[in-house]
N, C-alpha and C. Protein backbone atom coordinates (compact mmCIF):
# COMPACT_ATOMS: atom_id res chain seq x y z
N UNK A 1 30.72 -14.93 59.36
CA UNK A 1 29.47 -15.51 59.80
C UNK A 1 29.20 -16.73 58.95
N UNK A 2 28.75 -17.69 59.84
CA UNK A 2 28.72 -18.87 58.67
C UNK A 2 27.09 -18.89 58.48
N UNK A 3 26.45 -19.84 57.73
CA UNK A 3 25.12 -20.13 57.17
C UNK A 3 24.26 -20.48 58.31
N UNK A 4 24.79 -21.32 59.36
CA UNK A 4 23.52 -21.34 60.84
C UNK A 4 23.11 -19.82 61.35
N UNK A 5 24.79 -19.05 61.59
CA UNK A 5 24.11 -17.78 62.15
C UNK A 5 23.41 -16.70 61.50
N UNK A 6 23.34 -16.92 60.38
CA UNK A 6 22.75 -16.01 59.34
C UNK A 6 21.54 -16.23 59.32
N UNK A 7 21.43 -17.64 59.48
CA UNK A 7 19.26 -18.10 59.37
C UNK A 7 19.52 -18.27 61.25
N UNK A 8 19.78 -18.16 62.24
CA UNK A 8 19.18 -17.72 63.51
C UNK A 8 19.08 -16.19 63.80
N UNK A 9 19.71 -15.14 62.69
CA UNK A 9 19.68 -14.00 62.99
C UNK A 9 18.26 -13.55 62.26
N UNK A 10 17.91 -14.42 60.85
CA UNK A 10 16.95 -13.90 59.92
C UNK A 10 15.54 -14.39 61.26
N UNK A 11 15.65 -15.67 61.53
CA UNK A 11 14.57 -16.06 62.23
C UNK A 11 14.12 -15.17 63.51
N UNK A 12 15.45 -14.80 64.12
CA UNK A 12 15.04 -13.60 65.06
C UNK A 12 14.63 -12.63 64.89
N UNK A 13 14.64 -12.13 63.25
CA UNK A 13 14.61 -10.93 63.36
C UNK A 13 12.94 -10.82 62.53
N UNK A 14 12.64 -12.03 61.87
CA UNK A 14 11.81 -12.02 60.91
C UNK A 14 10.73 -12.88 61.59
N UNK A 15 10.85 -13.20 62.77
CA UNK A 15 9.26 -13.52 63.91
C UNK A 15 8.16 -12.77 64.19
N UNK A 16 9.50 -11.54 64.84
CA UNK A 16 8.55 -11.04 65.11
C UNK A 16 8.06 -9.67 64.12
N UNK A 17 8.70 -9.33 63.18
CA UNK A 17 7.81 -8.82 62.14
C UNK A 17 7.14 -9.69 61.26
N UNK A 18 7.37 -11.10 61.22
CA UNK A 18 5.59 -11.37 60.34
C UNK A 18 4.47 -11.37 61.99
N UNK A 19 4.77 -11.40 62.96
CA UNK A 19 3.58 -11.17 64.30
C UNK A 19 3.22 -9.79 63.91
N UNK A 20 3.95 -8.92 63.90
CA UNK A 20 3.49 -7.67 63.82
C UNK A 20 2.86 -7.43 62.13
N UNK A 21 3.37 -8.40 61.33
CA UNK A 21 2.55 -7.79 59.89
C UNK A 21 0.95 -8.71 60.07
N UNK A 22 1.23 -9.54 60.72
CA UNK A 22 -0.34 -10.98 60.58
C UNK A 22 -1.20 -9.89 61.90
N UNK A 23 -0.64 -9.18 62.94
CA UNK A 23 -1.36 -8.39 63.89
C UNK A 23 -1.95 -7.48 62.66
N UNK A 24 -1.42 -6.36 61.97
CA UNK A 24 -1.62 -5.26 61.23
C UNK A 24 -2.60 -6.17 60.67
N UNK A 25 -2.54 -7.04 59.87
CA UNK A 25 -3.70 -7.37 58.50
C UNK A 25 -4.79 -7.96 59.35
N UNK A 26 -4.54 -8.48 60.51
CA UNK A 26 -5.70 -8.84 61.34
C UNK A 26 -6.88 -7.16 61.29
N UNK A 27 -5.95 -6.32 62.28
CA UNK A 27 -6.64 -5.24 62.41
C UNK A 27 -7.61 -4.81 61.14
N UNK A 28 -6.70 -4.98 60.15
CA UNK A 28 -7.91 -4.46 58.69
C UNK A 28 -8.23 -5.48 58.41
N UNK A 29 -8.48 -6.46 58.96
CA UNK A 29 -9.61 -7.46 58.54
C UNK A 29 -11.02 -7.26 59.19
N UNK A 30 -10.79 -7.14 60.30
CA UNK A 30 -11.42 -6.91 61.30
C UNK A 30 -12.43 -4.90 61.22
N UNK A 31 -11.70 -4.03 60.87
CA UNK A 31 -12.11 -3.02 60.19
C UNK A 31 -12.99 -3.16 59.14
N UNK A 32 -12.64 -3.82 58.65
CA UNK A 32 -13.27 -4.19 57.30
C UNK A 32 -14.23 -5.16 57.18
N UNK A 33 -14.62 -6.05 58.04
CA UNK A 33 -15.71 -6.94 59.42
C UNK A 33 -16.61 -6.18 59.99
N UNK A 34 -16.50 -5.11 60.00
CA UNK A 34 -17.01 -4.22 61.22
C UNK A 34 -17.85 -3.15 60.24
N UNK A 35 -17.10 -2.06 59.21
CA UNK A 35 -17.39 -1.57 58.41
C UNK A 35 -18.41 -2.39 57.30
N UNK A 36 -18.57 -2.89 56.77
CA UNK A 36 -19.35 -4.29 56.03
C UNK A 36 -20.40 -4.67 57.41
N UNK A 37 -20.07 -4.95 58.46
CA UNK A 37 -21.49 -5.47 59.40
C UNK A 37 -22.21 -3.93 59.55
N UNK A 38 -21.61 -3.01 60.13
CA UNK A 38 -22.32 -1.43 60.16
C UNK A 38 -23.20 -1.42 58.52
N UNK A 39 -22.52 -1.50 57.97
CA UNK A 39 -23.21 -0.91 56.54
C UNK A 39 -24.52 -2.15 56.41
N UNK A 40 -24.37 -3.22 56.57
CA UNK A 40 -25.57 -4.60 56.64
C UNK A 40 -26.28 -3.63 57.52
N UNK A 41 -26.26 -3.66 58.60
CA UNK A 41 -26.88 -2.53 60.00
C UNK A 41 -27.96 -1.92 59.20
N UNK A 42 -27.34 -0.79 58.79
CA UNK A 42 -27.69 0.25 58.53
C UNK A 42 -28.82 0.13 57.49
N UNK A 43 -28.77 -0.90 56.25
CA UNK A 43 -29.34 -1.29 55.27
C UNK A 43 -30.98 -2.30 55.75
N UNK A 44 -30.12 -2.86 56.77
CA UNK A 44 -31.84 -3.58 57.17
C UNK A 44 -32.41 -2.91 57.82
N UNK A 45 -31.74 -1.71 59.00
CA UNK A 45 -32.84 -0.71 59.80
C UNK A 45 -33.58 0.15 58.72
N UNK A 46 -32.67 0.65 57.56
CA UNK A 46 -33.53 1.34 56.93
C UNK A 46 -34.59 0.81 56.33
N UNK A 47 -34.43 -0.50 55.41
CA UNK A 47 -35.69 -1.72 55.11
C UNK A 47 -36.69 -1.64 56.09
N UNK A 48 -36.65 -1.71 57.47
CA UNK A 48 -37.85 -2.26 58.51
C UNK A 48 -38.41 -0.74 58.45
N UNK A 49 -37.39 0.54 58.68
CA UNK A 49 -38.13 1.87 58.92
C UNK A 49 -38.99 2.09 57.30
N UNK A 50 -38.63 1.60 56.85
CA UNK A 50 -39.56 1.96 55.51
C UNK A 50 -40.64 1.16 55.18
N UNK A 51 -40.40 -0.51 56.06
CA UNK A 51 -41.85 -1.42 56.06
C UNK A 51 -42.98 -0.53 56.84
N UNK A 52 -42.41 0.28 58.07
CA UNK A 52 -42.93 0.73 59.10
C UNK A 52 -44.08 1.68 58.57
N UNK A 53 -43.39 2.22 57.90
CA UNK A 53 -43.53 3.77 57.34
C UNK A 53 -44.71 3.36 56.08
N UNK A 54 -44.87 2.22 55.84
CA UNK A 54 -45.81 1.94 55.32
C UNK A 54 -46.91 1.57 55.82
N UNK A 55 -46.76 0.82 56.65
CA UNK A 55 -47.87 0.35 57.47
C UNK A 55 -48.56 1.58 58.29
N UNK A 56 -47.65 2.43 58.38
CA UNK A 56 -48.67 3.90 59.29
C UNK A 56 -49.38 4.12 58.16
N UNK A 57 -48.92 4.51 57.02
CA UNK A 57 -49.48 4.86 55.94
C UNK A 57 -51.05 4.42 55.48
N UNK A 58 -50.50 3.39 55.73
CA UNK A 58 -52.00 2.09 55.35
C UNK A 58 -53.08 2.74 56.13
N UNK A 59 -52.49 2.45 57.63
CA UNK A 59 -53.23 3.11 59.02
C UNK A 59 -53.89 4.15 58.56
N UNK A 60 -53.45 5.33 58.58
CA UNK A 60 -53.44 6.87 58.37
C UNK A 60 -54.81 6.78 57.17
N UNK A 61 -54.72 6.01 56.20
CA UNK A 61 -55.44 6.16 54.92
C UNK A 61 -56.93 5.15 55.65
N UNK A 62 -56.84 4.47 56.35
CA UNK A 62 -57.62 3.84 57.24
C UNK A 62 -58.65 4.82 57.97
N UNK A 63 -58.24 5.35 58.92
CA UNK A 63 -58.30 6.42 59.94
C UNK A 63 -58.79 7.43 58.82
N UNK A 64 -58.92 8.19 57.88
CA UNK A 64 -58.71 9.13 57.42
C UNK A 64 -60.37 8.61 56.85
N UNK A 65 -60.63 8.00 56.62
CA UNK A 65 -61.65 6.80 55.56
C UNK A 65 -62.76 6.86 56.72
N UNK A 66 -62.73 6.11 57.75
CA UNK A 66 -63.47 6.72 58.98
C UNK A 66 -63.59 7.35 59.70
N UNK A 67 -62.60 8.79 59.65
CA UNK A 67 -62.77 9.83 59.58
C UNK A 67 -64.38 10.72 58.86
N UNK A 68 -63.93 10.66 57.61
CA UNK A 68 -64.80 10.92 56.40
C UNK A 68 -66.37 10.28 56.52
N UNK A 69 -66.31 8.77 56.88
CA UNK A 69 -67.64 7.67 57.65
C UNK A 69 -68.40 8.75 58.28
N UNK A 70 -67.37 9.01 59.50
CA UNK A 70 -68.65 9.97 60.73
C UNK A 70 -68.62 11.06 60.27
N UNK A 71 -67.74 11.74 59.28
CA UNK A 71 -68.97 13.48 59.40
C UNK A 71 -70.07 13.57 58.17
N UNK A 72 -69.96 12.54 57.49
CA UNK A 72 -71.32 12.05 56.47
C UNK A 72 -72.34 11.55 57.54
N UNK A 73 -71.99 10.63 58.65
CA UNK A 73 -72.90 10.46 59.47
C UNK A 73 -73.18 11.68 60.13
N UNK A 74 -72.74 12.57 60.55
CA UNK A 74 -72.72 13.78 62.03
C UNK A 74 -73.78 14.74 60.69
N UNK A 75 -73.78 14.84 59.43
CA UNK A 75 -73.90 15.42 58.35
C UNK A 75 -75.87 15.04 58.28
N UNK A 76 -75.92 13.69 57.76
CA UNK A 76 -77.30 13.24 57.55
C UNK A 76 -77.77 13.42 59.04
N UNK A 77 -77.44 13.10 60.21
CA UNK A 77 -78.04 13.13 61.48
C UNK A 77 -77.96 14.81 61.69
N UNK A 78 -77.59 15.31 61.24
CA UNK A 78 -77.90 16.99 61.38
C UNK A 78 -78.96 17.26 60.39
N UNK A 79 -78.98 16.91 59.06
CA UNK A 79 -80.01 17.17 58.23
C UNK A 79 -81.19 16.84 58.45
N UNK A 80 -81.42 15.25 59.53
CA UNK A 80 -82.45 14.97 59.67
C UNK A 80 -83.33 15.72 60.98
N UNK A 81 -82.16 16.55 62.02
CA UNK A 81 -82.78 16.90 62.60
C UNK A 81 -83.27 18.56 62.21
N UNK A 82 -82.57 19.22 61.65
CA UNK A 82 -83.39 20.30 60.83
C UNK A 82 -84.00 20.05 59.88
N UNK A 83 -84.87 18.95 59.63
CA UNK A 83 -86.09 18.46 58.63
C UNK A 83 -87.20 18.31 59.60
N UNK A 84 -86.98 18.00 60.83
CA UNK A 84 -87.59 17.94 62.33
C UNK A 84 -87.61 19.25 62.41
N UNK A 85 -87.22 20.22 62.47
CA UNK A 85 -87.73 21.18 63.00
C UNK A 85 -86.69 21.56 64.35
N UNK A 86 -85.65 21.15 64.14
CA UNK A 86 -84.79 21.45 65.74
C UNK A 86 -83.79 22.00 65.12
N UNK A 87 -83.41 23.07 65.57
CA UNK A 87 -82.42 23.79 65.48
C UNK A 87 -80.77 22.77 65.62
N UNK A 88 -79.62 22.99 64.73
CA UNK A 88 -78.78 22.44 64.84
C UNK A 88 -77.68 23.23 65.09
């Protein structure tokens, strides 16, 4: 075998395994693209569910506050009417 057919046999033979090694490292690039965007995902839904989760909170402590408002009101407007004389 002389030196041409030796580099047309390497080139044939060594095409298409760097296609198939640049395919393979594609795939785990791309895995690894995907895995890294999921995990970003996952990290800002949990951020917004926990902004969320505050803001009910706020709410709730809101609500809870005027809650408390009307039965001090329902409270004196009962007292005043058994100071009246009306059964409550």
């Amino acid at each position: 075998m002389d030196a041409a057919m030796v580099t047309a046999i390497a080139a044939l033979v060594g095409a298409p395994v760097a296609g198939l090694a640049a395919m393979y490292g594609t795939r785990g690039a791309n895995r690894a693209a995907r895995e890294g965007s999921a995990v970003t995902g996952f990290s800002s839904l949990t951020n917004e569910l926990q902004e969320e989760r505050k803001e009910l909170r706020e709410e709730l402590r809101a609500v809870r506050i005027e809650l408390a408002a009307k039965e001090l009101e329902i409270n004196r407007l009962k007292l005043l009417l058994s100071q009246h004389g009306i059964p409550v």
